[in-house]
Protein backbone atom coordinates (compact mmCIF):
# COMPACT_ATOMS: atom_id res chain seq x y z
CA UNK A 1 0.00 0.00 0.00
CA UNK A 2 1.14 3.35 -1.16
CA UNK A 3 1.40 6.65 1.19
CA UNK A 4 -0.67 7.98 -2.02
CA UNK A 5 -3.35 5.60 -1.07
CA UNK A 6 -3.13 6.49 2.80
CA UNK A 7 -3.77 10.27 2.76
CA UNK A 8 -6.53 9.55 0.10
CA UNK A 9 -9.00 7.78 1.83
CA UNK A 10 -11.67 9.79 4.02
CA UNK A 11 -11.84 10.13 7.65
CA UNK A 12 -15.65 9.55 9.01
CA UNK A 13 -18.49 11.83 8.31
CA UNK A 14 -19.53 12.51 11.80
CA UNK A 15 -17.23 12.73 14.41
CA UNK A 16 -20.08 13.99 16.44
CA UNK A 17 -21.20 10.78 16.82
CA UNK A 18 -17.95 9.21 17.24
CA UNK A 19 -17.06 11.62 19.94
CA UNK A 20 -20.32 10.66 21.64
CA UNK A 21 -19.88 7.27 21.20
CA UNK A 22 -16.46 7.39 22.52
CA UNK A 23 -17.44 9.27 25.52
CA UNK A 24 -19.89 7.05 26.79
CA UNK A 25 -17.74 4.05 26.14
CA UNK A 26 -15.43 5.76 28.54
CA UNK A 27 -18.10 6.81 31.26
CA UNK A 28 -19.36 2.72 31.23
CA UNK A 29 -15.57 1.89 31.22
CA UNK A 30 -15.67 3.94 34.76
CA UNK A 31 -18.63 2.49 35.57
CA UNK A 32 -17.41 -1.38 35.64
CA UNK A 33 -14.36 -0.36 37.45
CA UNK A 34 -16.17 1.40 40.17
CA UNK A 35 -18.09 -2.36 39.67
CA UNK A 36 -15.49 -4.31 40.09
CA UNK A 37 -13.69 -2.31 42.85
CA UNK A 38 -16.74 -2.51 44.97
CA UNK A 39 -16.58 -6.65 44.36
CA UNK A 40 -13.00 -6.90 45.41
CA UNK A 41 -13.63 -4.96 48.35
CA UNK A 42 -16.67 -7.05 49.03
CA UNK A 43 -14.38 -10.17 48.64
CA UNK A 44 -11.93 -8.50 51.19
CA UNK A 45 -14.06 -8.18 53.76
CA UNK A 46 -15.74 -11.81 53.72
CA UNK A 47 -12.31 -13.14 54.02
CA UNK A 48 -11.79 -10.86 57.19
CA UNK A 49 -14.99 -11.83 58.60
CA UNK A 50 -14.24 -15.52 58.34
CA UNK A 51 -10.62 -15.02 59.62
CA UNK A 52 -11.80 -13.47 62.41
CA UNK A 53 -15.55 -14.67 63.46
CA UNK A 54 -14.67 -16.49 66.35
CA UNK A 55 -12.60 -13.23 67.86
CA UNK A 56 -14.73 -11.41 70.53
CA UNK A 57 -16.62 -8.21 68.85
CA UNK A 58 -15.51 -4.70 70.14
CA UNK A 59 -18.24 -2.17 70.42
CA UNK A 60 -18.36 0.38 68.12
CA UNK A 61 -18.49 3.37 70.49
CA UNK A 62 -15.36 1.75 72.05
CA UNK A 63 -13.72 1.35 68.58
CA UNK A 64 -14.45 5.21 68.25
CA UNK A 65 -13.50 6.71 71.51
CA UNK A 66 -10.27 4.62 71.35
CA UNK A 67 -9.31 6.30 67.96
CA UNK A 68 -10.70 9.55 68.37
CA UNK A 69 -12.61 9.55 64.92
CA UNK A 70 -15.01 11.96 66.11
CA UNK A 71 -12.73 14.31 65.74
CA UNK A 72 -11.41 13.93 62.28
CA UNK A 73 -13.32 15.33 59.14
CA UNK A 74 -14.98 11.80 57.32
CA UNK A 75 -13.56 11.10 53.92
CA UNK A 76 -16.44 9.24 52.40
CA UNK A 77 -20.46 8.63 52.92
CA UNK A 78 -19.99 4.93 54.19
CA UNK A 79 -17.40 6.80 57.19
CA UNK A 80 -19.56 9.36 57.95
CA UNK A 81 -22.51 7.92 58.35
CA UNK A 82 -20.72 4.74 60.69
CA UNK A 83 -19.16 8.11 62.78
CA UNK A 84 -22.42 9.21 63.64
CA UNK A 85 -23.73 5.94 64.67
């Protein structure tokens, strides 16, 4: 194949569509990695519970007077929400 025959052919009519196209390829790319993550973190925490069901339960007002996370600002939802429990 020629360089002649490279430059000649025509790029696609609408890159608007492309562009949109591409964009939400990317945005359900996200998606199934925020998917995923949230599975392997599931996974990670069954395999802590099992390792460590028969070891006696701390309360959690104990857990949170003994590391003073009242105090500290809460850097996601799932934090905040077990801080004001």
């Amino acid at each position: 194949m020629s360089n002649a025959s490279l430059t000649s052919a025509k790029p696609p009519g609408n890159w608007t569509q492309l562009n949109k196209q591409l964009a939400q390829a990317k945005a359900l790319l996200r998606q199934m990695s925020r998917t995923v993550e949230g599975i392997e973190d599931a996974r990670t925490i069954e395999r802590a519970k099992r390792a460590n069901r028969n070891k006696p339960r701390i309360p959690r007002a104990q857990v949170k007077k003994d590391c003073s996370w009242t105090d500290q600002p809460a850097a996601t939802p799932w934090l905040a929400e077990f801080l004001q429990t």
